[in-house]
N, C-alpha and C. Protein backbone atom coordinates (compact mmCIF):
# COMPACT_ATOMS: atom_id res chain seq x y z
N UNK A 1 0.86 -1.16 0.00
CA UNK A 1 0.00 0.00 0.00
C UNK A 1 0.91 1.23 0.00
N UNK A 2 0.61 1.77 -1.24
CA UNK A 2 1.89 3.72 -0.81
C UNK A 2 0.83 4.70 -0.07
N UNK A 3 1.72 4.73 0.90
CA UNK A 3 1.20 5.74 1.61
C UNK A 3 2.12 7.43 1.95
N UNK A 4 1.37 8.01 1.36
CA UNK A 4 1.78 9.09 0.88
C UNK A 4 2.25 10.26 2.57
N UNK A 5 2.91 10.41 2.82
CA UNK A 5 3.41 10.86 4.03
C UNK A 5 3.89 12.60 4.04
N UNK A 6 3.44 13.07 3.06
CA UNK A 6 4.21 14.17 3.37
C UNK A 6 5.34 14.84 2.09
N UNK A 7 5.63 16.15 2.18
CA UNK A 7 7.05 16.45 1.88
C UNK A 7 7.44 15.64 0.17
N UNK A 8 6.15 15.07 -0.45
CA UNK A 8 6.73 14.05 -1.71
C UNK A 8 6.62 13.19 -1.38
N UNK A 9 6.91 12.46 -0.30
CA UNK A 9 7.36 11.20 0.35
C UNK A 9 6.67 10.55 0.32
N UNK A 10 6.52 9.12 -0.35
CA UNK A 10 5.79 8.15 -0.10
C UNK A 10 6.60 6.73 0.21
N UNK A 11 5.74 6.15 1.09
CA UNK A 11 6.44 4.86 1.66
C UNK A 11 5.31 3.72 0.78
N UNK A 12 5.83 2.56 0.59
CA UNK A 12 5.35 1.42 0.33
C UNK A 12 5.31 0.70 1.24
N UNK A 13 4.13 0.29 1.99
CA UNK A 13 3.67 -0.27 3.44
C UNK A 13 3.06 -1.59 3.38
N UNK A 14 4.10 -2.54 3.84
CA UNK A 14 3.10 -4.04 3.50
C UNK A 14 2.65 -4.27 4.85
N UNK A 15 1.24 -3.99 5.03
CA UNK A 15 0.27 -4.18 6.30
C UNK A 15 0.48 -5.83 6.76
N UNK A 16 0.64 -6.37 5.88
CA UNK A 16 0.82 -7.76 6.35
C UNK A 16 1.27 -8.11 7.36
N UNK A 17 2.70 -7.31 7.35
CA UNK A 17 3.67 -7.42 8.33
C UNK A 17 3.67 -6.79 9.83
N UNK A 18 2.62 -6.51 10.11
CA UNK A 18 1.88 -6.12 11.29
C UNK A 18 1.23 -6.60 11.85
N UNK A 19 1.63 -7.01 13.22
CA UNK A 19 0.90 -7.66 14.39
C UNK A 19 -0.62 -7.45 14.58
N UNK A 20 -0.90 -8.15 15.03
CA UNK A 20 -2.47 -7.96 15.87
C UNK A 20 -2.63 -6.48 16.54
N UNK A 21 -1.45 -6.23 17.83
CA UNK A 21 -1.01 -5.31 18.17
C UNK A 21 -1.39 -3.85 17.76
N UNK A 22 -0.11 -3.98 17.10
CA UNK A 22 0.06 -3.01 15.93
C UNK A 22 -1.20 -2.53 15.00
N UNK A 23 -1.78 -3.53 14.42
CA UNK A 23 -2.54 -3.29 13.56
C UNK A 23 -4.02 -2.41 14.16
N UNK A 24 -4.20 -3.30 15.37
CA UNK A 24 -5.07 -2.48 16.31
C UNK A 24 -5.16 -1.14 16.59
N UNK A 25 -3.78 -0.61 16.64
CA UNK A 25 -3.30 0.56 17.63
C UNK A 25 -3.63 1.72 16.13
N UNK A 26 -3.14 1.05 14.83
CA UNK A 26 -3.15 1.99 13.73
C UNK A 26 -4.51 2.21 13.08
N UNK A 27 -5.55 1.12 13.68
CA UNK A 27 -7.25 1.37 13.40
C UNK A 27 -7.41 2.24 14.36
N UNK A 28 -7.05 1.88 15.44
CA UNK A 28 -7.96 3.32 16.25
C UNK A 28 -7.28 4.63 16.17
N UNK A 29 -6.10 4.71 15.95
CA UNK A 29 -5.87 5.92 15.63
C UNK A 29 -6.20 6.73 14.76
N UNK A 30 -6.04 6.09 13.41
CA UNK A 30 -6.83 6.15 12.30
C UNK A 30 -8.26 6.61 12.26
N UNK A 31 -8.96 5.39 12.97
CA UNK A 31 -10.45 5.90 13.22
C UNK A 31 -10.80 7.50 14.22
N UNK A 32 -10.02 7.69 14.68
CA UNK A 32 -9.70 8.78 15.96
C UNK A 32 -9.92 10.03 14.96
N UNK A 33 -9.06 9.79 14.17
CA UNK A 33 -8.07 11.01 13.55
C UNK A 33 -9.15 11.26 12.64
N UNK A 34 -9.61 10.74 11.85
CA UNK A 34 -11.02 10.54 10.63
C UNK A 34 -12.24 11.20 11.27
N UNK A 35 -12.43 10.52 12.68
CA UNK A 35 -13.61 11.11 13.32
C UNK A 35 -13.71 12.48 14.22
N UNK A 36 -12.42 12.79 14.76
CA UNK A 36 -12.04 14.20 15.25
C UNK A 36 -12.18 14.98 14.05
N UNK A 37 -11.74 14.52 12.83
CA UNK A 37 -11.49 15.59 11.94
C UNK A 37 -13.01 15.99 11.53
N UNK A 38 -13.97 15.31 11.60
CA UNK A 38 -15.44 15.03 11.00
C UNK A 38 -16.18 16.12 11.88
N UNK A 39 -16.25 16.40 13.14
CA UNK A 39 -16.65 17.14 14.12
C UNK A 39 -15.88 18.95 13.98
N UNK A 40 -15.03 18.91 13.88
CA UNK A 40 -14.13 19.90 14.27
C UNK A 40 -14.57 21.15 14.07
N UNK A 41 -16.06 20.95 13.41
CA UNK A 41 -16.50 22.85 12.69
C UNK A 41 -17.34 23.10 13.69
N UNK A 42 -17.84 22.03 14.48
CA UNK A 42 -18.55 22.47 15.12
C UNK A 42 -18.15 22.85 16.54
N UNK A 43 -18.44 24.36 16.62
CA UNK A 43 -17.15 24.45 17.88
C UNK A 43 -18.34 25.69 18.84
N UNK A 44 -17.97 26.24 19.85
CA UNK A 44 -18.25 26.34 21.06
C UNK A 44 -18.38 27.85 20.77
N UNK A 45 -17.72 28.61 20.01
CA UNK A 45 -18.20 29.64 19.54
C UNK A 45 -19.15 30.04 18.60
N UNK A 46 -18.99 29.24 18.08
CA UNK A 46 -20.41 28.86 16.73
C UNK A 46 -21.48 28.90 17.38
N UNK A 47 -22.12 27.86 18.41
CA UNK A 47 -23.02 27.52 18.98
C UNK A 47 -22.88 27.03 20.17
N UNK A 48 -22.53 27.72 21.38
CA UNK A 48 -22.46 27.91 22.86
C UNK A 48 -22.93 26.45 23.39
N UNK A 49 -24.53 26.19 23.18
CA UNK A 49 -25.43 25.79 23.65
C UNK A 49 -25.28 24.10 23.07
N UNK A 50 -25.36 24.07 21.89
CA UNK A 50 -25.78 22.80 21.22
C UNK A 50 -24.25 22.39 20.10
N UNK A 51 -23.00 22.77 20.83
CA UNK A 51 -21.66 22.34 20.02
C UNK A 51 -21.89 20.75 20.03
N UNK A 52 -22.02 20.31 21.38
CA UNK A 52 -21.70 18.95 21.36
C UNK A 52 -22.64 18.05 21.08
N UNK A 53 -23.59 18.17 21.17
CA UNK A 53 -24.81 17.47 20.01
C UNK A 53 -24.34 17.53 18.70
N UNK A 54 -23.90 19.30 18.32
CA UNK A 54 -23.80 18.79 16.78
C UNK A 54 -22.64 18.26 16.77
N UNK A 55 -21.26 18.25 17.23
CA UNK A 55 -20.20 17.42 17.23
C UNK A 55 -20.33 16.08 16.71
N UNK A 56 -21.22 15.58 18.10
CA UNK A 56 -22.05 13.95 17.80
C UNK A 56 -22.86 13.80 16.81
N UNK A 57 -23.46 14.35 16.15
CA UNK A 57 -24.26 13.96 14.69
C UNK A 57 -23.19 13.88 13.82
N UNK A 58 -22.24 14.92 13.83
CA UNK A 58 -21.02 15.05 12.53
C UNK A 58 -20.29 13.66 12.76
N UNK A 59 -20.00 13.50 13.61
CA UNK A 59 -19.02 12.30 14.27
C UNK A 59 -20.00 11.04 13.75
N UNK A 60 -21.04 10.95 14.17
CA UNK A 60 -21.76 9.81 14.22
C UNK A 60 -22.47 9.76 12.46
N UNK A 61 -22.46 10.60 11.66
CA UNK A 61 -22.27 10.76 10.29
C UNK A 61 -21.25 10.11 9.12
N UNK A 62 -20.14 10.51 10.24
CA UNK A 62 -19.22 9.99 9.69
C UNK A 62 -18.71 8.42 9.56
N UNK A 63 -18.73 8.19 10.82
CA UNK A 63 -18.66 6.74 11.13
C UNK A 63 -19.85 5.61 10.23
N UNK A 64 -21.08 6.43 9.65
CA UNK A 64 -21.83 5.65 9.13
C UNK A 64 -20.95 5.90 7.56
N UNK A 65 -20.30 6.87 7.19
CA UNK A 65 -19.87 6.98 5.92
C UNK A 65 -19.05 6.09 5.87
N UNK A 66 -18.39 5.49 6.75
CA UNK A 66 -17.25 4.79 6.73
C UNK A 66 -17.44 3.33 6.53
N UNK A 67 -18.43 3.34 7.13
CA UNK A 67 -19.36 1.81 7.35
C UNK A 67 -19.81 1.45 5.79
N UNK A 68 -20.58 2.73 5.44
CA UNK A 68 -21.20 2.13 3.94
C UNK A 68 -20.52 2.69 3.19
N UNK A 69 -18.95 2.96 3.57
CA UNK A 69 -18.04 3.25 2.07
C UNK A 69 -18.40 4.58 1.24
N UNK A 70 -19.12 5.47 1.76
CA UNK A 70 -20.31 6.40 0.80
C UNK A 70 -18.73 7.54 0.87
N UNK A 71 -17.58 7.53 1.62
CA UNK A 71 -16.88 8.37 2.48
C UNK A 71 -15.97 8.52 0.98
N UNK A 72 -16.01 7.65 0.26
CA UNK A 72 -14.66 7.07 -0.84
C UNK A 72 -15.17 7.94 -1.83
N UNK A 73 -16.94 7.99 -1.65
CA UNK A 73 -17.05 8.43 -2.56
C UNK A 73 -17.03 9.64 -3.37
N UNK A 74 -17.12 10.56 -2.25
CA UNK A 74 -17.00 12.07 -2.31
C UNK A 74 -15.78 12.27 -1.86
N UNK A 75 -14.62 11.82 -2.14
CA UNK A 75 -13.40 12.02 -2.12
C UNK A 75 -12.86 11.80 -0.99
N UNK A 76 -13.71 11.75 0.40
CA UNK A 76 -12.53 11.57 1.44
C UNK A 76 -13.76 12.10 2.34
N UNK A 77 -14.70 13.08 2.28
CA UNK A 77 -15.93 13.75 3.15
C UNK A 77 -14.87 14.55 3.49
């Protein structure tokens, strides 16, 4: 898998070669990083009252995009 890192840089990453462990630690981060990023407009100055509701719909939006792949389809959401 090339995974594009930055700076030009791309690495060629054989996931194979990754533990149970490992592989774990790079889904949830992954998933972390995808779903923080999904929330992030909705912020505390915007809307005092109801940020973190809408946080959780954006978040919980997302995670369904991810589920039914719909996420690939519009480039990334």
């Amino acid at each position: 898998m090339l995974i594009s890192v930055g700076k030009g840089i791309e690495l060629d990453v054989d996931v194979a070669r990754f533990n149970k462990e490992v592989m774990d630690h790079i889904v949830k981060t992954g998933l972390r990083n995808l779903i923080m990023d999904s929330h992030a407009s909705a912020t505390q100055k915007a809307d005092p009252t109801g940020y973190i509701a809408k946080s959780r719909e954006l978040a919980e939006r997302k995670l369904q995009s991810l589920y039914s792949g719909s996420c690939l389809e519009r480039g990334g959401e």
